[in-house]
C-alpha atoms as a PDB file:
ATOM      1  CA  UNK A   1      12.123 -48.678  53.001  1.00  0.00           C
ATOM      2  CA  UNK A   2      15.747 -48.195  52.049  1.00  0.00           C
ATOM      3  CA  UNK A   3      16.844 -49.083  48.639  1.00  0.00           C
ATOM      4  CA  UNK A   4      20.115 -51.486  48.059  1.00  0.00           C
ATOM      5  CA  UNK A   5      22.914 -49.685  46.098  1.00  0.00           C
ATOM      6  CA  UNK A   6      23.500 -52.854  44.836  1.00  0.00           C
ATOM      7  CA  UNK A   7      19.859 -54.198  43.456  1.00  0.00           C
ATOM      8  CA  UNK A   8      20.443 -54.385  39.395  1.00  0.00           C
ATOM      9  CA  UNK A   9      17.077 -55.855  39.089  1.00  0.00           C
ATOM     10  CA  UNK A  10      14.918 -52.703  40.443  1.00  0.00           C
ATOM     11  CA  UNK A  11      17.464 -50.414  38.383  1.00  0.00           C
ATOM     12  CA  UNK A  12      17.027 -51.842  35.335  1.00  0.00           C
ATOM     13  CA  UNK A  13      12.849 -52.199  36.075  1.00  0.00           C
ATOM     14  CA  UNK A  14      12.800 -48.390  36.923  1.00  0.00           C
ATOM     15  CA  UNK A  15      15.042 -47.636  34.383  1.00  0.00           C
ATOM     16  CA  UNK A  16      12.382 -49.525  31.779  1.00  0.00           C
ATOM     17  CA  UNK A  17       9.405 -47.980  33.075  1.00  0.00           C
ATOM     18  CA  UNK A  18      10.377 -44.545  32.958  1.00  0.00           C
ATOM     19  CA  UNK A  19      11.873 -45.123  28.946  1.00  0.00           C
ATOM     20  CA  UNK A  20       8.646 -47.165  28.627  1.00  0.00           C
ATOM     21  CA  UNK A  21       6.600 -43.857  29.552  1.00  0.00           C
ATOM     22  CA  UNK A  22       8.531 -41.724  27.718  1.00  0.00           C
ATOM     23  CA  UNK A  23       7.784 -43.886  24.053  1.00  0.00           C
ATOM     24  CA  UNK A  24       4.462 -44.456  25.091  1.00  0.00           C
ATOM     25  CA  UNK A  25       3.550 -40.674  24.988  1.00  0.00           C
ATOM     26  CA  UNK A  26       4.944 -40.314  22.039  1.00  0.00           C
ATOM     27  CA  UNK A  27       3.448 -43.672  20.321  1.00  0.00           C
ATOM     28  CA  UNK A  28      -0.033 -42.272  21.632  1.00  0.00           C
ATOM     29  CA  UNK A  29      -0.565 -39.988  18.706  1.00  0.00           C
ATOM     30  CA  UNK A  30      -0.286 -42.930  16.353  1.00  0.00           C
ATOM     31  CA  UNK A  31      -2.286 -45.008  18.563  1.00  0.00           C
ATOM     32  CA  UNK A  32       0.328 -47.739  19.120  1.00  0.00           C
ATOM     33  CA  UNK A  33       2.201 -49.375  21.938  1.00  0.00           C
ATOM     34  CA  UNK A  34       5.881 -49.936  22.412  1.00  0.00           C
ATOM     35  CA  UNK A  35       5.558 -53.653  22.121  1.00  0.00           C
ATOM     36  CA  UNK A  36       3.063 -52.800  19.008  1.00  0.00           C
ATOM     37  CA  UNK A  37       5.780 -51.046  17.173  1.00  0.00           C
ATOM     38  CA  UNK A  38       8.339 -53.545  18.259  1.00  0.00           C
ATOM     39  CA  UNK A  39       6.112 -55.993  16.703  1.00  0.00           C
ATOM     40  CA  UNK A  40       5.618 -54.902  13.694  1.00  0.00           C
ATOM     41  CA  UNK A  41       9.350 -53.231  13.089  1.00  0.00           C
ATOM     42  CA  UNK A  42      10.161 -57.301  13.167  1.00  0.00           C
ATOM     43  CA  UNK A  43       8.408 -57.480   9.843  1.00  0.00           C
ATOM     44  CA  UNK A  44      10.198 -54.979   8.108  1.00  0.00           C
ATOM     45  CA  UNK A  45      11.025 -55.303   4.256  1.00  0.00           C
ATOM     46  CA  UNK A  46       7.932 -58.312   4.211  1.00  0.00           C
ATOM     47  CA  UNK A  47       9.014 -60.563   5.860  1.00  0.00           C
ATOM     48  CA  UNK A  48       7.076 -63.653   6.478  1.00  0.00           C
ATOM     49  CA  UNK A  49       7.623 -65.008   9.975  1.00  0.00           C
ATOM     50  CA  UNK A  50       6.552 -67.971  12.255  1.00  0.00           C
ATOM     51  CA  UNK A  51       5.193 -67.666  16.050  1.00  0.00           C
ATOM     52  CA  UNK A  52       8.313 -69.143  17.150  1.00  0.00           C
ATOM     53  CA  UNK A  53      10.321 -66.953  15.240  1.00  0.00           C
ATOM     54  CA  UNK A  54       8.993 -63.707  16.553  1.00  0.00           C
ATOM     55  CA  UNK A  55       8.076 -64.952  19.885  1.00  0.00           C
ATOM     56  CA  UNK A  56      12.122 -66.103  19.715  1.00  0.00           C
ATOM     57  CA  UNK A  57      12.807 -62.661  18.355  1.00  0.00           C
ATOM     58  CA  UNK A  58      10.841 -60.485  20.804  1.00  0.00           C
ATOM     59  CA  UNK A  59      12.417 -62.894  23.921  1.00  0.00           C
ATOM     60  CA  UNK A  60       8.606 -63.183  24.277  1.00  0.00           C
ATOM     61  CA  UNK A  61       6.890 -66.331  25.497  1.00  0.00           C
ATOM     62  CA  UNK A  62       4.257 -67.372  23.135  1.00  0.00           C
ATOM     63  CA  UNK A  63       1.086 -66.836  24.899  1.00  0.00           C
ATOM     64  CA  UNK A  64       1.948 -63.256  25.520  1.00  0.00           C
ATOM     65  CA  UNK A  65       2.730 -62.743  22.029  1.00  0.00           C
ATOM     66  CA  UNK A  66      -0.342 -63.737  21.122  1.00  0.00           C
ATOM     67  CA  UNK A  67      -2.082 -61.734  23.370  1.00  0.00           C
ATOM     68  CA  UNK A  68      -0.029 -58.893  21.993  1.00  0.00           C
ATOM     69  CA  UNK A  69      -0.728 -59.510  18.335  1.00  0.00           C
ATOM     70  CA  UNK A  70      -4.620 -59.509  18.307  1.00  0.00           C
ATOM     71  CA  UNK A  71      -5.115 -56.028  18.456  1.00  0.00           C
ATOM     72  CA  UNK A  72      -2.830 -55.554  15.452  1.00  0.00           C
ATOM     73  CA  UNK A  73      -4.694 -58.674  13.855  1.00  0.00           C
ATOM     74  CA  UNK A  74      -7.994 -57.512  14.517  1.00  0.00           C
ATOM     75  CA  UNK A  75      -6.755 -54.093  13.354  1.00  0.00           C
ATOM     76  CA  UNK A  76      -5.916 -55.367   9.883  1.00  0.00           C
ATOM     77  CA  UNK A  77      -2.038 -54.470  10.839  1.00  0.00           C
ATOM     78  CA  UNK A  78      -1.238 -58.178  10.354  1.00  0.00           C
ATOM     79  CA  UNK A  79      -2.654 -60.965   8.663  1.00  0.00           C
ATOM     80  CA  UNK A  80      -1.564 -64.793   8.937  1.00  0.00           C
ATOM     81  CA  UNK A  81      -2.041 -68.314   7.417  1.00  0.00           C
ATOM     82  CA  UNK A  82      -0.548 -71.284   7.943  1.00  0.00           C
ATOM     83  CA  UNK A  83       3.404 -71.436   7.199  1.00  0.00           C
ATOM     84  CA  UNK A  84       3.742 -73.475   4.112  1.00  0.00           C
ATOM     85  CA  UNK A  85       6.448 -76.182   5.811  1.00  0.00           C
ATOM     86  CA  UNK A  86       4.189 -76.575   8.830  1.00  0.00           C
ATOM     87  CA  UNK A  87       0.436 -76.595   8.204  1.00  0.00           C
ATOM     88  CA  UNK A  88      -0.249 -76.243  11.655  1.00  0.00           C
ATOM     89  CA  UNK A  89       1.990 -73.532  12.450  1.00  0.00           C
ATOM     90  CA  UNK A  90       0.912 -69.796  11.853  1.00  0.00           C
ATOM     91  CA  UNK A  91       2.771 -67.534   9.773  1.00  0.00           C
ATOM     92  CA  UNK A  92       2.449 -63.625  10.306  1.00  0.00           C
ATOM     93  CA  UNK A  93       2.733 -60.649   7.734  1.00  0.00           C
ATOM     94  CA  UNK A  94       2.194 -57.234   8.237  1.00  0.00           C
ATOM     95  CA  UNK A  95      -0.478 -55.888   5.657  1.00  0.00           C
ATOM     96  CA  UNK A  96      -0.359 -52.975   3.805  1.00  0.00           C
ATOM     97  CA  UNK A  97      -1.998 -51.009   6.507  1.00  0.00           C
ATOM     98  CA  UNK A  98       0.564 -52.389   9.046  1.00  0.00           C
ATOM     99  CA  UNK A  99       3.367 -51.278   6.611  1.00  0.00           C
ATOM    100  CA  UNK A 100       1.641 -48.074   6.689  1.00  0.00           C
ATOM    101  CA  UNK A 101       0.941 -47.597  10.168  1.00  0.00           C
ATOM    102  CA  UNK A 102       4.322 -48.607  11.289  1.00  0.00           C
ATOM    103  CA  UNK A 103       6.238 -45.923   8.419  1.00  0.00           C
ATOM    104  CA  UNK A 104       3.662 -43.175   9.837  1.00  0.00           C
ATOM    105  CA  UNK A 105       4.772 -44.490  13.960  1.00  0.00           C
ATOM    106  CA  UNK A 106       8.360 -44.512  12.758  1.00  0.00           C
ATOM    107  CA  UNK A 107       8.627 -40.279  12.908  1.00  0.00           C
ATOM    108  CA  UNK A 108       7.142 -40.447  16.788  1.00  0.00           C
ATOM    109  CA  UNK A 109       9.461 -43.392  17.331  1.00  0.00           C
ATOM    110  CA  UNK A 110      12.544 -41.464  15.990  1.00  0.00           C
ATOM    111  CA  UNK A 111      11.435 -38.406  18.196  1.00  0.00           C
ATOM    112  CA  UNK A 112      11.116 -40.546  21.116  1.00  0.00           C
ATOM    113  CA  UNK A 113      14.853 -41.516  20.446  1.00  0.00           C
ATOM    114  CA  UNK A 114      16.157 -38.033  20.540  1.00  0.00           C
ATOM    115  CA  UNK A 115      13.641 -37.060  22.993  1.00  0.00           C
ATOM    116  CA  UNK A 116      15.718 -39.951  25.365  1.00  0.00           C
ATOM    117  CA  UNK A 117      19.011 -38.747  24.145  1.00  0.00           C
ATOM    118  CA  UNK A 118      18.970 -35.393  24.912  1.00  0.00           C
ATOM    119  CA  UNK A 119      18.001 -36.183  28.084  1.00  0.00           C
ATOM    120  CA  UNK A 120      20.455 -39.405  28.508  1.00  0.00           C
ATOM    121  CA  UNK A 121      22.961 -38.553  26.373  1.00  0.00           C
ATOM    122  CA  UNK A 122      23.926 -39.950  22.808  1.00  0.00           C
ATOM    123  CA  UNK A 123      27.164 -41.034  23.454  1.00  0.00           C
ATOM    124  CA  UNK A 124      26.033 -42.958  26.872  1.00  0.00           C
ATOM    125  CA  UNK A 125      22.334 -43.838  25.246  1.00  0.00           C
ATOM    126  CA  UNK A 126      24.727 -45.847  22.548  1.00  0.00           C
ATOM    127  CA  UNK A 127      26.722 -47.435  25.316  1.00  0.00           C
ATOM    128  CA  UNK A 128      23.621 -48.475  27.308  1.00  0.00           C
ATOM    129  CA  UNK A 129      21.730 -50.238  24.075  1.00  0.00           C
ATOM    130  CA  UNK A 130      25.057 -52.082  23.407  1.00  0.00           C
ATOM    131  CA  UNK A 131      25.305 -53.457  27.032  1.00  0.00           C
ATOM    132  CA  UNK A 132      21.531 -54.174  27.046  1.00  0.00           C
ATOM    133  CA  UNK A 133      21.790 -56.137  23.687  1.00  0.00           C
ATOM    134  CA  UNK A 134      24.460 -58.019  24.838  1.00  0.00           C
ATOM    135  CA  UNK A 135      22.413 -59.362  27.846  1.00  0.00           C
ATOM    136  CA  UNK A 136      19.881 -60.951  25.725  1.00  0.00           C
ATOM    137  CA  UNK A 137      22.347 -62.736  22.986  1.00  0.00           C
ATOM    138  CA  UNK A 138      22.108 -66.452  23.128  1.00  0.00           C
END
């Protein structure tokens, strides 16, 4: 089968699987996964945020973050309660643990960063997370 020189779509998949690998190995020794740590970086400095607002956040539908979250909730990484505007909605906090967890995942995070830029490039790295940013404003 003969790739296109032209499909963007499987470029940027292989692209994000092979910088997906890369984290995971070195999120593994803090037993979290890239969408873990992405998770919980969102709650950074205590913040108290709805489903919507993380799901809108993370560019995550809401089923899959919820799927995502229970392991952290079930973890004791995060804990939630109803937001107090909207009984029915949930609000989500990390815990103390969580804050913990995610300051001791932040070191292997960091590494995985340089790891990806000495390999990549800073200068180009920079350039790529500015155009990839860009694609997901609203």
């Amino acid at each position: 089968m003969q790739l296109l020189p032209d499909d963007d779509c499987f470029a940027i998949r292989q692209a994000a699987r092979y910088v997906s690998q890369l984290y995971d190995r070195h999120l593994a020794q803090v037993g979290l996964t890239i969408t873990q740590f992405s998770i919980l970086g969102r709650f950074h400095g205590g913040r108290l945020l709805t489903m919507k607002q993380l799901a809108d956040a993370m560019v995550m539908e809401r089923t899959t973050l919820v799927r995502a979250i229970q392991p952290l909730q079930r973890d004791g990484l995060l804990s939630s309660r109803s937001a107090p505007t909207k009984g029915r909605e949930l609000s989500l906090r990390w815990t103390p643990a969580g804050e913990a967890k995610y300051a001791a995942a932040r070191a292997h995070w960091d590494a995985a960063q340089e790891d990806f830029e000495q390999r990549f490039g800073a200068e180009r790295a920079a350039t790529l997370r500015r155009e990839l940013l860009d694609m997901t404003k609203a």
